[in-house]
PDB file of N, CA and C in Angstrom:
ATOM      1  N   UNK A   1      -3.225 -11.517  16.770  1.00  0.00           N
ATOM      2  CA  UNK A   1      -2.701 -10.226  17.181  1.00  0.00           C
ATOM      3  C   UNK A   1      -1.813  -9.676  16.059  1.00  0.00           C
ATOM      4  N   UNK A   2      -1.881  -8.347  15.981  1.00  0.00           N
ATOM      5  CA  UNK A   2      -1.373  -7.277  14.747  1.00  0.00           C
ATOM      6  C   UNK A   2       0.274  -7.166  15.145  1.00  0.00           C
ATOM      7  N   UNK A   3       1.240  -7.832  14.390  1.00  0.00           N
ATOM      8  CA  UNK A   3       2.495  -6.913  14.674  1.00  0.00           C
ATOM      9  C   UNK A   3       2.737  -5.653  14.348  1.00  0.00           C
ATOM     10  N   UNK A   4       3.276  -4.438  15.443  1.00  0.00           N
ATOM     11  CA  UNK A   4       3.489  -3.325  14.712  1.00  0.00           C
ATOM     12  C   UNK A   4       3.986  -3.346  13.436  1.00  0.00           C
ATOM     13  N   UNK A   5       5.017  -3.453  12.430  1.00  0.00           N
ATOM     14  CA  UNK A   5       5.513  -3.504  11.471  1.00  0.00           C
ATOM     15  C   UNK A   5       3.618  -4.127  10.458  1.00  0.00           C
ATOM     16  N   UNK A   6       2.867  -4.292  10.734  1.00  0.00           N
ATOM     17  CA  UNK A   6       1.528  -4.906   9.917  1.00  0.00           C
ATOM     18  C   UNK A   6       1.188  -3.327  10.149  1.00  0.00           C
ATOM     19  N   UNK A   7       0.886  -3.256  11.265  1.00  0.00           N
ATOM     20  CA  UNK A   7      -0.108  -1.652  11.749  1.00  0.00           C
ATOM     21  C   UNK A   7       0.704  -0.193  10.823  1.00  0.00           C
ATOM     22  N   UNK A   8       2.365  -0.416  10.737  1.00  0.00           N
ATOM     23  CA  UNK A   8       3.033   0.857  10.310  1.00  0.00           C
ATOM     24  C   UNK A   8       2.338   0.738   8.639  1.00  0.00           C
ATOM     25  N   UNK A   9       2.999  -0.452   7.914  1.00  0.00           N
ATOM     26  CA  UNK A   9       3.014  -0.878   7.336  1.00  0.00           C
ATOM     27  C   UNK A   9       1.580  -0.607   5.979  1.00  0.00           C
ATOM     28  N   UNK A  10       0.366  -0.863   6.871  1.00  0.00           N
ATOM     29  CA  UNK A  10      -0.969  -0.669   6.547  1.00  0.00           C
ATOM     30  C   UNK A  10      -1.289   0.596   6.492  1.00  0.00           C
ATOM     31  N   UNK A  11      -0.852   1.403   7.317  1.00  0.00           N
ATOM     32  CA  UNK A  11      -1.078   3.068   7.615  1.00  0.00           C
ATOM     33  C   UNK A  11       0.002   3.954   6.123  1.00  0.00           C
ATOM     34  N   UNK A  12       0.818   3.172   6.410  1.00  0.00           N
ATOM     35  CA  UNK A  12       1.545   3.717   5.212  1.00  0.00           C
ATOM     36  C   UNK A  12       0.977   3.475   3.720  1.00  0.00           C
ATOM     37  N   UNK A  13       0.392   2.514   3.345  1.00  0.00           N
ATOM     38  CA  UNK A  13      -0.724   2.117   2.605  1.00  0.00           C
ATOM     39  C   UNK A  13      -1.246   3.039   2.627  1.00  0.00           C
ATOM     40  N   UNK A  14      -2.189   3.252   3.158  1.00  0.00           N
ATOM     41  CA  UNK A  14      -3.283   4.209   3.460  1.00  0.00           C
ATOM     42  C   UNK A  14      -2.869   5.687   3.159  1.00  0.00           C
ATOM     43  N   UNK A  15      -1.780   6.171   3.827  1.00  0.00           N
ATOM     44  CA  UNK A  15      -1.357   6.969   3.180  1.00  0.00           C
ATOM     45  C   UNK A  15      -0.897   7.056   1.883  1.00  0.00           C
ATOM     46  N   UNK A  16       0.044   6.466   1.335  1.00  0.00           N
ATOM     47  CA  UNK A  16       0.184   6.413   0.007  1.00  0.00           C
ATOM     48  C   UNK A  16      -1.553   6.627  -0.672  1.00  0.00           C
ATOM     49  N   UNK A  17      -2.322   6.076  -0.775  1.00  0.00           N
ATOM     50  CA  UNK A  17      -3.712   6.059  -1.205  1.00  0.00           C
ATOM     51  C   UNK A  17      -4.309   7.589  -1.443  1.00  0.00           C
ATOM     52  N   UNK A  18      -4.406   7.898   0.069  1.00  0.00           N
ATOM     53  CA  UNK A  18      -4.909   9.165  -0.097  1.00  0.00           C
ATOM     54  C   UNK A  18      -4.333  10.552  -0.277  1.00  0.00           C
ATOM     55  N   UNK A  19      -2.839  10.442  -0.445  1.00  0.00           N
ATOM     56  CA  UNK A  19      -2.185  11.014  -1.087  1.00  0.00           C
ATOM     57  C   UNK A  19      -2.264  10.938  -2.327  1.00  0.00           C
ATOM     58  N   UNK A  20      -2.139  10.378  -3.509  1.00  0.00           N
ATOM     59  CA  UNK A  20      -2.406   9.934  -4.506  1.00  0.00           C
ATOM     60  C   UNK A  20      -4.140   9.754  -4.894  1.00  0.00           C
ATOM     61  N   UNK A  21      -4.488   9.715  -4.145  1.00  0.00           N
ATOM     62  CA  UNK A  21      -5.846  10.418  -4.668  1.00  0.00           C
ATOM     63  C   UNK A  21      -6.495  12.311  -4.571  1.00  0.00           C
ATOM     64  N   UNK A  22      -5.689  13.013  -4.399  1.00  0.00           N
ATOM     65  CA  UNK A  22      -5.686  13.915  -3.711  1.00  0.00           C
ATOM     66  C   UNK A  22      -4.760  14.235  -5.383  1.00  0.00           C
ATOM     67  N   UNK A  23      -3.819  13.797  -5.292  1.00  0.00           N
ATOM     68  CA  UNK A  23      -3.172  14.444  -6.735  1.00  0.00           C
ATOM     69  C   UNK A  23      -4.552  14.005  -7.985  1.00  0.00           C
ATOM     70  N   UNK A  24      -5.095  12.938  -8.040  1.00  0.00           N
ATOM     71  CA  UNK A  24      -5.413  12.285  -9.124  1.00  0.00           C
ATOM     72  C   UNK A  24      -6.760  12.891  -9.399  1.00  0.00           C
ATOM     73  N   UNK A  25      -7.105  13.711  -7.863  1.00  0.00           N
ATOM     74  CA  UNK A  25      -9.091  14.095  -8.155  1.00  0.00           C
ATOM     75  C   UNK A  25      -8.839  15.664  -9.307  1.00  0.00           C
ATOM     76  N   UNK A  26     -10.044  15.267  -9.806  1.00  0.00           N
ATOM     77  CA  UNK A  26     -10.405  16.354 -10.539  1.00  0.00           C
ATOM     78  C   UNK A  26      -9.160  16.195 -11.989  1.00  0.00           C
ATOM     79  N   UNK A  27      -8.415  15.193 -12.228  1.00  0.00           N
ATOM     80  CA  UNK A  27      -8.128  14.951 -13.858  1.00  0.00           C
ATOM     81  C   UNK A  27      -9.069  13.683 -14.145  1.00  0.00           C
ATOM     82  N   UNK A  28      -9.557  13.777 -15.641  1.00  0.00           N
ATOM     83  CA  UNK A  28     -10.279  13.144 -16.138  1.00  0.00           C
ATOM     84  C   UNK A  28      -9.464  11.958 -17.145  1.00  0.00           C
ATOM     85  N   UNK A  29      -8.056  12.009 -16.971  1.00  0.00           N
ATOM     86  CA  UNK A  29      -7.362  10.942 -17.391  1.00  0.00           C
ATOM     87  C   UNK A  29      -6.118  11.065 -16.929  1.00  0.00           C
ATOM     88  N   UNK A  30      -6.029   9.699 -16.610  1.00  0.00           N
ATOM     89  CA  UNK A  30      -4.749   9.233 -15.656  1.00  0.00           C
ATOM     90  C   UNK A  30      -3.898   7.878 -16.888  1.00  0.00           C
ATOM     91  N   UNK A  31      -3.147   8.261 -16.560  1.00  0.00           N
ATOM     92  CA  UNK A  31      -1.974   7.262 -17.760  1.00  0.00           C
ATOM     93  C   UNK A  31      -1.644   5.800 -16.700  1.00  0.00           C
ATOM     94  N   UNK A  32      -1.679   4.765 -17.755  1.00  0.00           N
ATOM     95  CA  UNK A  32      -1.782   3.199 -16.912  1.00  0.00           C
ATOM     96  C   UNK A  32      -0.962   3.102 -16.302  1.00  0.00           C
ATOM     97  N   UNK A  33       0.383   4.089 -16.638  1.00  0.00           N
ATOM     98  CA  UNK A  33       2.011   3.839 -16.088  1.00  0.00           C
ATOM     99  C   UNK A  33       1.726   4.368 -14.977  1.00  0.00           C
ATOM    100  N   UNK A  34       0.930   5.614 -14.565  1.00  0.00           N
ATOM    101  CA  UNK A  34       0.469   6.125 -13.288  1.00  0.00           C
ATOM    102  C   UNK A  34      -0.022   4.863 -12.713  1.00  0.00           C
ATOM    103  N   UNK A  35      -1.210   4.554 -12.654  1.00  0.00           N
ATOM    104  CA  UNK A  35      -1.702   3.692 -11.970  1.00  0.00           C
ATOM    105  C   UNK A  35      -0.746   2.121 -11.791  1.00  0.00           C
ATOM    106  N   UNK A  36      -0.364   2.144 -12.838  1.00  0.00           N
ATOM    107  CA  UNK A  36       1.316   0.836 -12.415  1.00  0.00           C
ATOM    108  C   UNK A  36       2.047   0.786 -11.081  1.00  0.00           C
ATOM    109  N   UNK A  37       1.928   2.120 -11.180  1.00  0.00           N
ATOM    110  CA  UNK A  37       3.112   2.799 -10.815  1.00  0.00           C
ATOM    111  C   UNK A  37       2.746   2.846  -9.141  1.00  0.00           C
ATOM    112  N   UNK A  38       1.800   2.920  -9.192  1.00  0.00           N
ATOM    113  CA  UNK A  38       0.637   3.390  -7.436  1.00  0.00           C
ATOM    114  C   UNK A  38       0.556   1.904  -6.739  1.00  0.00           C
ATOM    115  N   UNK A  39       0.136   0.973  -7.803  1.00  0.00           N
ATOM    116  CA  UNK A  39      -0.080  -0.729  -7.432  1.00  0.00           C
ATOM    117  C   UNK A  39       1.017  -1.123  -7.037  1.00  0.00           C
ATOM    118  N   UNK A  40       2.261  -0.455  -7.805  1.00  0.00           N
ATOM    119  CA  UNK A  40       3.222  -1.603  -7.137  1.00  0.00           C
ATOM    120  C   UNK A  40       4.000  -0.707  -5.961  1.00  0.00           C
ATOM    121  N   UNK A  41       3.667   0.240  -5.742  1.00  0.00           N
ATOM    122  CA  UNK A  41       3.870   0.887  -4.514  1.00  0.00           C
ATOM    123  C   UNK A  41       3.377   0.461  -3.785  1.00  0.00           C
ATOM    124  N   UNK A  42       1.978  -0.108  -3.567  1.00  0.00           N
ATOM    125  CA  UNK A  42       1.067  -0.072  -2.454  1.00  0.00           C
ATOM    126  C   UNK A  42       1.359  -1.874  -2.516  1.00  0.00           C
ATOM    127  N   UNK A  43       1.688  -2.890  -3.724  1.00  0.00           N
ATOM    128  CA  UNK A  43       1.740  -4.166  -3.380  1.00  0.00           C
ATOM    129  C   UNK A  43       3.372  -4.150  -2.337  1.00  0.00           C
ATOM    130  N   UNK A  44       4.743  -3.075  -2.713  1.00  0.00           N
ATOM    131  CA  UNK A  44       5.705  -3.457  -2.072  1.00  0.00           C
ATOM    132  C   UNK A  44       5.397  -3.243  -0.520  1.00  0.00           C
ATOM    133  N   UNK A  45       4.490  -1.885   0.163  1.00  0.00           N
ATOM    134  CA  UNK A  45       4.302  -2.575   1.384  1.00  0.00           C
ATOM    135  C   UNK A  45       3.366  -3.139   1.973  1.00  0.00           C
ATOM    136  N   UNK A  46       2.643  -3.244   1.493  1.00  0.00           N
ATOM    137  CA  UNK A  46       1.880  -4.833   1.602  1.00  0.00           C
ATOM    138  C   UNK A  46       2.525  -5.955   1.857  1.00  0.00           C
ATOM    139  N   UNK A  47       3.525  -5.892   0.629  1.00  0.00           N
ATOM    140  CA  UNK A  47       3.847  -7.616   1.000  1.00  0.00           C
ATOM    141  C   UNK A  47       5.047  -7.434   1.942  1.00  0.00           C
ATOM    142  N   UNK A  48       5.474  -6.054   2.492  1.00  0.00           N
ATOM    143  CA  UNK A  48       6.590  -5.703   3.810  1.00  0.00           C
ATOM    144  C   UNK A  48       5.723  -6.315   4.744  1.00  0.00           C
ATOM    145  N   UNK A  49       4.520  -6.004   4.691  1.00  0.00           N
ATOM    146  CA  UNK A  49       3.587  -5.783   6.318  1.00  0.00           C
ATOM    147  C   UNK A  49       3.442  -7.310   6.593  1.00  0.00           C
ATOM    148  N   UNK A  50       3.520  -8.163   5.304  1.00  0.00           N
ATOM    149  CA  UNK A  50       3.141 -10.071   5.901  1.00  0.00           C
ATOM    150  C   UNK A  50       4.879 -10.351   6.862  1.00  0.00           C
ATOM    151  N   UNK A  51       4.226 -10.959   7.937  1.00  0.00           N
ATOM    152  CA  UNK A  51       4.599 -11.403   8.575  1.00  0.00           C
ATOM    153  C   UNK A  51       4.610 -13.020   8.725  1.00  0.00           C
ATOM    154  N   UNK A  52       5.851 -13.375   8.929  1.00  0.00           N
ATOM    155  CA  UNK A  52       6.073 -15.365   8.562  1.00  0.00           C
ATOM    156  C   UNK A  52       5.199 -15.533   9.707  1.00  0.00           C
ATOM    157  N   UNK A  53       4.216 -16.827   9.433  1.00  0.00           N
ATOM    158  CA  UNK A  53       3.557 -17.448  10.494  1.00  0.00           C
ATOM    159  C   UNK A  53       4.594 -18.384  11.549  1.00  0.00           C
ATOM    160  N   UNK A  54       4.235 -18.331  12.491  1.00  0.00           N
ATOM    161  CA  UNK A  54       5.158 -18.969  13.844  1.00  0.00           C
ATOM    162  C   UNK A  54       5.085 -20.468  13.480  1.00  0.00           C
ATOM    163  N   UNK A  55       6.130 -21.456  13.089  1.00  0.00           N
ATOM    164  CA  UNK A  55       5.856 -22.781  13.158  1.00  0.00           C
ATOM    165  C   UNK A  55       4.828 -23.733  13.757  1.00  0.00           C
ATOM    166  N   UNK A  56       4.304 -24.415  13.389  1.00  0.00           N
ATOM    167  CA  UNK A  56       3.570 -25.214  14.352  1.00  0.00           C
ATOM    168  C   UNK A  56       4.040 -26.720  14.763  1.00  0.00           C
ATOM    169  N   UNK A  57       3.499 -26.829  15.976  1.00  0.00           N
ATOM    170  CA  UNK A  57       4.366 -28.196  16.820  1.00  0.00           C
ATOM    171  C   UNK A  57       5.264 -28.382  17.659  1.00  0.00           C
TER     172      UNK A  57
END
């Protein structure tokens, strides 16, 4: 089962994405610091959305 904070988390992803693709369509060059710049946006909530697994035993 999905914790909300995974579901916000992922959507916000998603947004970030297609926001940023929406700026990026139609230029024929994008600078690496751009795209740096998008990855580690989209890795910080990503790695918000992991959730600690519940102990076992």
């Amino acid at each position: 089962m999905m914790e909300t904070t995974d579901v916000v988390s992922v959507a916000d992803a998603v947004e970030l994405i297609d926001s940023n693709l929406k700026d990026l369509q139609g230029r024929e060059l994008v600078s690496a610091a751009e795209v740096a710049d998008l990855l580690l946006d989209l890795r910080m909530l990503l790695a918000a959305a992991q959730v600690e697994p519940a102990p076992m035993g």
